[in-house]
PDB file of N, CA and C in Angstrom:
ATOM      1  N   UNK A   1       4.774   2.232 -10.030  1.00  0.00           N
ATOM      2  CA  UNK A   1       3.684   2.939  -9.394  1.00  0.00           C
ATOM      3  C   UNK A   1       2.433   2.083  -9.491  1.00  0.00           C
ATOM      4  N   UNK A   2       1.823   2.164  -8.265  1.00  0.00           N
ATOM      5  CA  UNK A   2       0.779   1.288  -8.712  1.00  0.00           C
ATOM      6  C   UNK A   2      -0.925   2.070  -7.751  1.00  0.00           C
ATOM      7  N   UNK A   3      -1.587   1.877  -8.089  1.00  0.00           N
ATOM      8  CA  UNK A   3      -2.957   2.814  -7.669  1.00  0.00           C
ATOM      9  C   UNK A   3      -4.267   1.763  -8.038  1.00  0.00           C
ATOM     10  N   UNK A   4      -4.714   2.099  -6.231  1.00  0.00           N
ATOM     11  CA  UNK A   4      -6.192   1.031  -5.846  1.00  0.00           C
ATOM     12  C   UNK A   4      -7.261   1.986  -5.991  1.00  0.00           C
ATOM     13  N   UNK A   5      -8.039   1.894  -6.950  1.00  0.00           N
ATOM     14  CA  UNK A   5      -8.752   2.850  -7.099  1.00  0.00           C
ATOM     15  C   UNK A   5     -10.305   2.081  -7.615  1.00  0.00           C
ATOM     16  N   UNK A   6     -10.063   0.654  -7.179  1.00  0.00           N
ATOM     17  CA  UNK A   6     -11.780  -0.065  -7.070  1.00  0.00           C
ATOM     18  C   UNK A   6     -12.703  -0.260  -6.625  1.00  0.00           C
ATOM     19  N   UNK A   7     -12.669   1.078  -5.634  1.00  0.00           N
ATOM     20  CA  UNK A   7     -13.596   1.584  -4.724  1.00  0.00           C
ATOM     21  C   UNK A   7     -13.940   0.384  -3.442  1.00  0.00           C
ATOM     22  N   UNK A   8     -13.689  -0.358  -3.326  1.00  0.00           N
ATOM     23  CA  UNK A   8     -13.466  -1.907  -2.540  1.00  0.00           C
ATOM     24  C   UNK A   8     -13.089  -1.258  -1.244  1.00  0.00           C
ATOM     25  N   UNK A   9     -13.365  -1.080   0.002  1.00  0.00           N
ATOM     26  CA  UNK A   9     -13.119  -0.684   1.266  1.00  0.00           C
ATOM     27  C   UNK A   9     -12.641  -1.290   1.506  1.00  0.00           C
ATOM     28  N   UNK A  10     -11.206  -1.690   2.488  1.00  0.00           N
ATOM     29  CA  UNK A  10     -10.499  -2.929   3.115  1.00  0.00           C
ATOM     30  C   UNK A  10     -10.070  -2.367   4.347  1.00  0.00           C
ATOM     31  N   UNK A  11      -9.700  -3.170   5.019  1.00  0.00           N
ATOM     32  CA  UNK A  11      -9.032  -2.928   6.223  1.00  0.00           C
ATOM     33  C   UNK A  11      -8.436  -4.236   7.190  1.00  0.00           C
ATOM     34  N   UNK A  12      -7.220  -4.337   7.733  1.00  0.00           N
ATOM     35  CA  UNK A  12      -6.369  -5.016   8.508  1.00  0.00           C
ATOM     36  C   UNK A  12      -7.300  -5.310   9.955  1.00  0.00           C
ATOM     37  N   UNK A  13      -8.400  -4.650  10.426  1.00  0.00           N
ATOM     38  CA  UNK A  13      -9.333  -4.840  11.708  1.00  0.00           C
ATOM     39  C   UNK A  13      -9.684  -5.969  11.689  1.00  0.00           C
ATOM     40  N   UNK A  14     -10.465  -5.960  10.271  1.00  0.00           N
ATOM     41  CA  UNK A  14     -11.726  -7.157   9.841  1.00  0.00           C
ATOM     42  C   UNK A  14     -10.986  -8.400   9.098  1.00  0.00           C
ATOM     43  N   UNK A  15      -9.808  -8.271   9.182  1.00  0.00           N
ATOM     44  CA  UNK A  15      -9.100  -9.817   8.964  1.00  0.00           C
ATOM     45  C   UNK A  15      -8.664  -9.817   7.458  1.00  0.00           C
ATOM     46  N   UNK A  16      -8.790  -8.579   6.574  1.00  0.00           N
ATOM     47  CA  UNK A  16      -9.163  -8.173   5.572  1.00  0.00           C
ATOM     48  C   UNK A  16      -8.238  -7.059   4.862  1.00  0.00           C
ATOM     49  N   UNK A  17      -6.421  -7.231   4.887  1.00  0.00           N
ATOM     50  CA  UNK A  17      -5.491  -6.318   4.627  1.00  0.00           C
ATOM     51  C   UNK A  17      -5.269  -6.370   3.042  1.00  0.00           C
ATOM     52  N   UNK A  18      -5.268  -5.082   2.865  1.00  0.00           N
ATOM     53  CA  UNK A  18      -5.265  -4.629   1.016  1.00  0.00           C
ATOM     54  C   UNK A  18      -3.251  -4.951   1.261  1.00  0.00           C
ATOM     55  N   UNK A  19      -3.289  -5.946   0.328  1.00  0.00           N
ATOM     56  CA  UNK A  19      -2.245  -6.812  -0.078  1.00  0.00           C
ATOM     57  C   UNK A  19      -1.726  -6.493  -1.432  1.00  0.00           C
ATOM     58  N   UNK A  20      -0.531  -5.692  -1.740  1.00  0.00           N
ATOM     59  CA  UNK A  20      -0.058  -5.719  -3.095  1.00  0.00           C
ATOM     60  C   UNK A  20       0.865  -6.346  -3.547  1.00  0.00           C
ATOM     61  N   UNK A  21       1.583  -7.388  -4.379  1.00  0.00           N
ATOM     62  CA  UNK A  21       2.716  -7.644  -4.542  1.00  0.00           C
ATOM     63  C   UNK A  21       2.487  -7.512  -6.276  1.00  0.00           C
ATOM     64  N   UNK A  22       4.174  -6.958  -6.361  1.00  0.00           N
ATOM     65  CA  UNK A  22       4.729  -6.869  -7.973  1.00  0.00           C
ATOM     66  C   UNK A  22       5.158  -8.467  -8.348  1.00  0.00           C
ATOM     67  N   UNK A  23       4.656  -9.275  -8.961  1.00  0.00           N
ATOM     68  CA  UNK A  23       5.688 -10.505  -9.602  1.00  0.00           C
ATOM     69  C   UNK A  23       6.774 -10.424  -9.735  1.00  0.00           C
ATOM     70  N   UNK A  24       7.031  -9.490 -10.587  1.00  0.00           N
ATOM     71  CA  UNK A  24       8.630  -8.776 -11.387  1.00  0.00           C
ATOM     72  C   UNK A  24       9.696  -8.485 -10.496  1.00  0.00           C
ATOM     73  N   UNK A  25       8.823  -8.094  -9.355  1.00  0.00           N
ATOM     74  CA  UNK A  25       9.747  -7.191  -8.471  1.00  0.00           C
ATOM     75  C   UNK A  25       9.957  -5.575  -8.672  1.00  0.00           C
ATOM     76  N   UNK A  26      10.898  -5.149  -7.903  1.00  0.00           N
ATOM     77  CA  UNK A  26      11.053  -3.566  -8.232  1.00  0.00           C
ATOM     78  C   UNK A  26      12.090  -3.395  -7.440  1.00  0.00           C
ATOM     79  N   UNK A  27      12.365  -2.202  -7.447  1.00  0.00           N
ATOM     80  CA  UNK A  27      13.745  -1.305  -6.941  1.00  0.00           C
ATOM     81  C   UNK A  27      13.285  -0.353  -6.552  1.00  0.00           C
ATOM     82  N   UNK A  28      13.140   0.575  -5.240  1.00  0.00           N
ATOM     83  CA  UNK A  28      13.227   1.295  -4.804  1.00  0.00           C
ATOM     84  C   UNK A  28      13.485   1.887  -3.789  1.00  0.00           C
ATOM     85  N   UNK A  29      13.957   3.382  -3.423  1.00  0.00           N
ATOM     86  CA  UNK A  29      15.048   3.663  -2.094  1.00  0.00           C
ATOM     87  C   UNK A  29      13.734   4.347  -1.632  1.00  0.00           C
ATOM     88  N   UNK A  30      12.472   4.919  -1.882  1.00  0.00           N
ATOM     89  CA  UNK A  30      11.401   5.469  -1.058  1.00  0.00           C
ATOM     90  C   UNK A  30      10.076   5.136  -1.547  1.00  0.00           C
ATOM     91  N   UNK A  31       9.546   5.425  -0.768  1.00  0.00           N
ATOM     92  CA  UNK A  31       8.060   4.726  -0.529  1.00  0.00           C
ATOM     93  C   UNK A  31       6.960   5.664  -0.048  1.00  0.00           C
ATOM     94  N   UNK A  32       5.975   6.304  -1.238  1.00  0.00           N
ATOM     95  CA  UNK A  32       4.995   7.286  -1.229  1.00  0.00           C
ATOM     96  C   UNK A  32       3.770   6.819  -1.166  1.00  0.00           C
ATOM     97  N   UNK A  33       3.213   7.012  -0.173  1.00  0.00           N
ATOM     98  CA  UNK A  33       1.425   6.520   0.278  1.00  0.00           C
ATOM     99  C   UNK A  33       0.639   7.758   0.270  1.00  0.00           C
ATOM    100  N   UNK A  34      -0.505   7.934  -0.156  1.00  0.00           N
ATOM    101  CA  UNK A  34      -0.722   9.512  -0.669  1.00  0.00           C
ATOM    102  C   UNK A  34      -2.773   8.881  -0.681  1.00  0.00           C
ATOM    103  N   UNK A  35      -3.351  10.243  -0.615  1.00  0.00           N
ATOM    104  CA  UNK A  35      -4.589   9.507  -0.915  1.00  0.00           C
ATOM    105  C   UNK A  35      -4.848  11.036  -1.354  1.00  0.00           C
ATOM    106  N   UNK A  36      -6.010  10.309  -2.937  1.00  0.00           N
ATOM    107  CA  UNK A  36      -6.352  11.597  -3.750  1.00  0.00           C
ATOM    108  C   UNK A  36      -7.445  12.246  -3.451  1.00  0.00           C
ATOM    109  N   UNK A  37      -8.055  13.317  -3.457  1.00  0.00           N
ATOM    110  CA  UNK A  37      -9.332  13.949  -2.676  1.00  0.00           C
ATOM    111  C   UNK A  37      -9.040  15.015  -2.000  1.00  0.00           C
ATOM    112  N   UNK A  38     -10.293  15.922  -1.316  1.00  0.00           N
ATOM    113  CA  UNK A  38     -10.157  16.701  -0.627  1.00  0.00           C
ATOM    114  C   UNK A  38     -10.907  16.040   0.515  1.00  0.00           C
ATOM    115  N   UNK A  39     -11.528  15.295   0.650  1.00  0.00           N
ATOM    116  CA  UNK A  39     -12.166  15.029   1.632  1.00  0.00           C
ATOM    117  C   UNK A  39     -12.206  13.469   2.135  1.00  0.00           C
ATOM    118  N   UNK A  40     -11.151  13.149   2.014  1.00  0.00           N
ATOM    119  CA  UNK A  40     -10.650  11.355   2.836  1.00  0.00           C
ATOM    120  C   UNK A  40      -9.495  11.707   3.497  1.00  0.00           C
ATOM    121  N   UNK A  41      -9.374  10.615   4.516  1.00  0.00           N
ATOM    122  CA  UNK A  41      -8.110  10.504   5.473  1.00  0.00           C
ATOM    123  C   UNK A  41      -7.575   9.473   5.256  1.00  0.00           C
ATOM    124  N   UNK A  42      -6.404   9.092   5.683  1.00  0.00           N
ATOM    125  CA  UNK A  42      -5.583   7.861   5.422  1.00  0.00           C
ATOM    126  C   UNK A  42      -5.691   7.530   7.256  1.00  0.00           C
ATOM    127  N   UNK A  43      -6.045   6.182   7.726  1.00  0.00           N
ATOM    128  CA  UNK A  43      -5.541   5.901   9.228  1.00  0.00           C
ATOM    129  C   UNK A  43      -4.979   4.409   9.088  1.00  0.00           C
ATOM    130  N   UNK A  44      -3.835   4.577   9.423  1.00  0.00           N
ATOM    131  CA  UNK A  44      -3.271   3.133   9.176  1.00  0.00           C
ATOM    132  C   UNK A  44      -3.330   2.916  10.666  1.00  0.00           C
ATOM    133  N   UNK A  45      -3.319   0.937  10.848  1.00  0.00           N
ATOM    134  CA  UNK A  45      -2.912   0.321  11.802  1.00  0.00           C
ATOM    135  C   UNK A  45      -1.573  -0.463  11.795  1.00  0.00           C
ATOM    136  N   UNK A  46      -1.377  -0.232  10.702  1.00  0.00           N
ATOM    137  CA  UNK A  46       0.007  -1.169  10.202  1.00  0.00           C
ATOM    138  C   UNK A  46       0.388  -1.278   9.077  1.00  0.00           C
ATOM    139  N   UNK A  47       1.805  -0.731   8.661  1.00  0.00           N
ATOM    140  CA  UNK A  47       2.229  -0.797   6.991  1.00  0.00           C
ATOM    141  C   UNK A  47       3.362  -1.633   7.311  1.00  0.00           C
ATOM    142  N   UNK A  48       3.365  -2.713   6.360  1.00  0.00           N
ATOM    143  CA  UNK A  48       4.231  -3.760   6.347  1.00  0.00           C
ATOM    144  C   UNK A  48       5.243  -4.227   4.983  1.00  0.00           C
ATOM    145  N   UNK A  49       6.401  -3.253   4.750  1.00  0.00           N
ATOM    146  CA  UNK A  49       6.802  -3.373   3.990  1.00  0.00           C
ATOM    147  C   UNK A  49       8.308  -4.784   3.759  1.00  0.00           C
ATOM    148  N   UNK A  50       8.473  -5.921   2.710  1.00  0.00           N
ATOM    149  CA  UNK A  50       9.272  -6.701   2.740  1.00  0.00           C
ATOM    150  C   UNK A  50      10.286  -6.538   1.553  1.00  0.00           C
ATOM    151  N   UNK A  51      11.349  -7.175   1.611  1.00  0.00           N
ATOM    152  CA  UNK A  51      11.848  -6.958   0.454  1.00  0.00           C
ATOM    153  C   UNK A  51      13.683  -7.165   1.024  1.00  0.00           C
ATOM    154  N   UNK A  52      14.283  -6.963  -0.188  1.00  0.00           N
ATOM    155  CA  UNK A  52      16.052  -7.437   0.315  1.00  0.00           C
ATOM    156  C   UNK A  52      16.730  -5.977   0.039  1.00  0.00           C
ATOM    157  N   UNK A  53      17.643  -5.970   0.525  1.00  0.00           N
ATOM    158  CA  UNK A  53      18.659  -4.984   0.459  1.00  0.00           C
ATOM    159  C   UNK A  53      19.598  -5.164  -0.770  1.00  0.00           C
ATOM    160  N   UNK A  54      19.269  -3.671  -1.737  1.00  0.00           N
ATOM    161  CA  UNK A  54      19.886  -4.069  -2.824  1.00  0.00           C
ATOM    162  C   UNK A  54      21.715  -4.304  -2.754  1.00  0.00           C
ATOM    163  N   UNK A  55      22.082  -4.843  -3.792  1.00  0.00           N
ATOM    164  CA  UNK A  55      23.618  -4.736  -3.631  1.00  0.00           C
ATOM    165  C   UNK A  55      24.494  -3.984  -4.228  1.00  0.00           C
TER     166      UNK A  55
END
């Protein structure tokens, strides 16, 4: 689990995409994007997820 919470505004428009990668790696079969508040929206232009097919 991992959480951006450095108040840092980003966005994929301005050339400027909030980029996460694990070193370690990870394992997982789903993928939860969530935003905390009562009063923000989430608007994506593009989620770009990579990774291999486990075996």
């Amino acid at each position: 689990m991992t959480r951006k919470n450095d108040g840092i505004i980003y966005g994929g428009a301005d050339g400027h995409p909030y980029i996460w990668i694990d070193q370690s790696g990870i394992q997982a079969r789903f993928l939860r994007i969530t935003i905390l508040g009562d009063e923000t929206y989430l608007h994506f232009d593009q989620i770009q997820f990579f990774g291999e097919k486990a075996s």
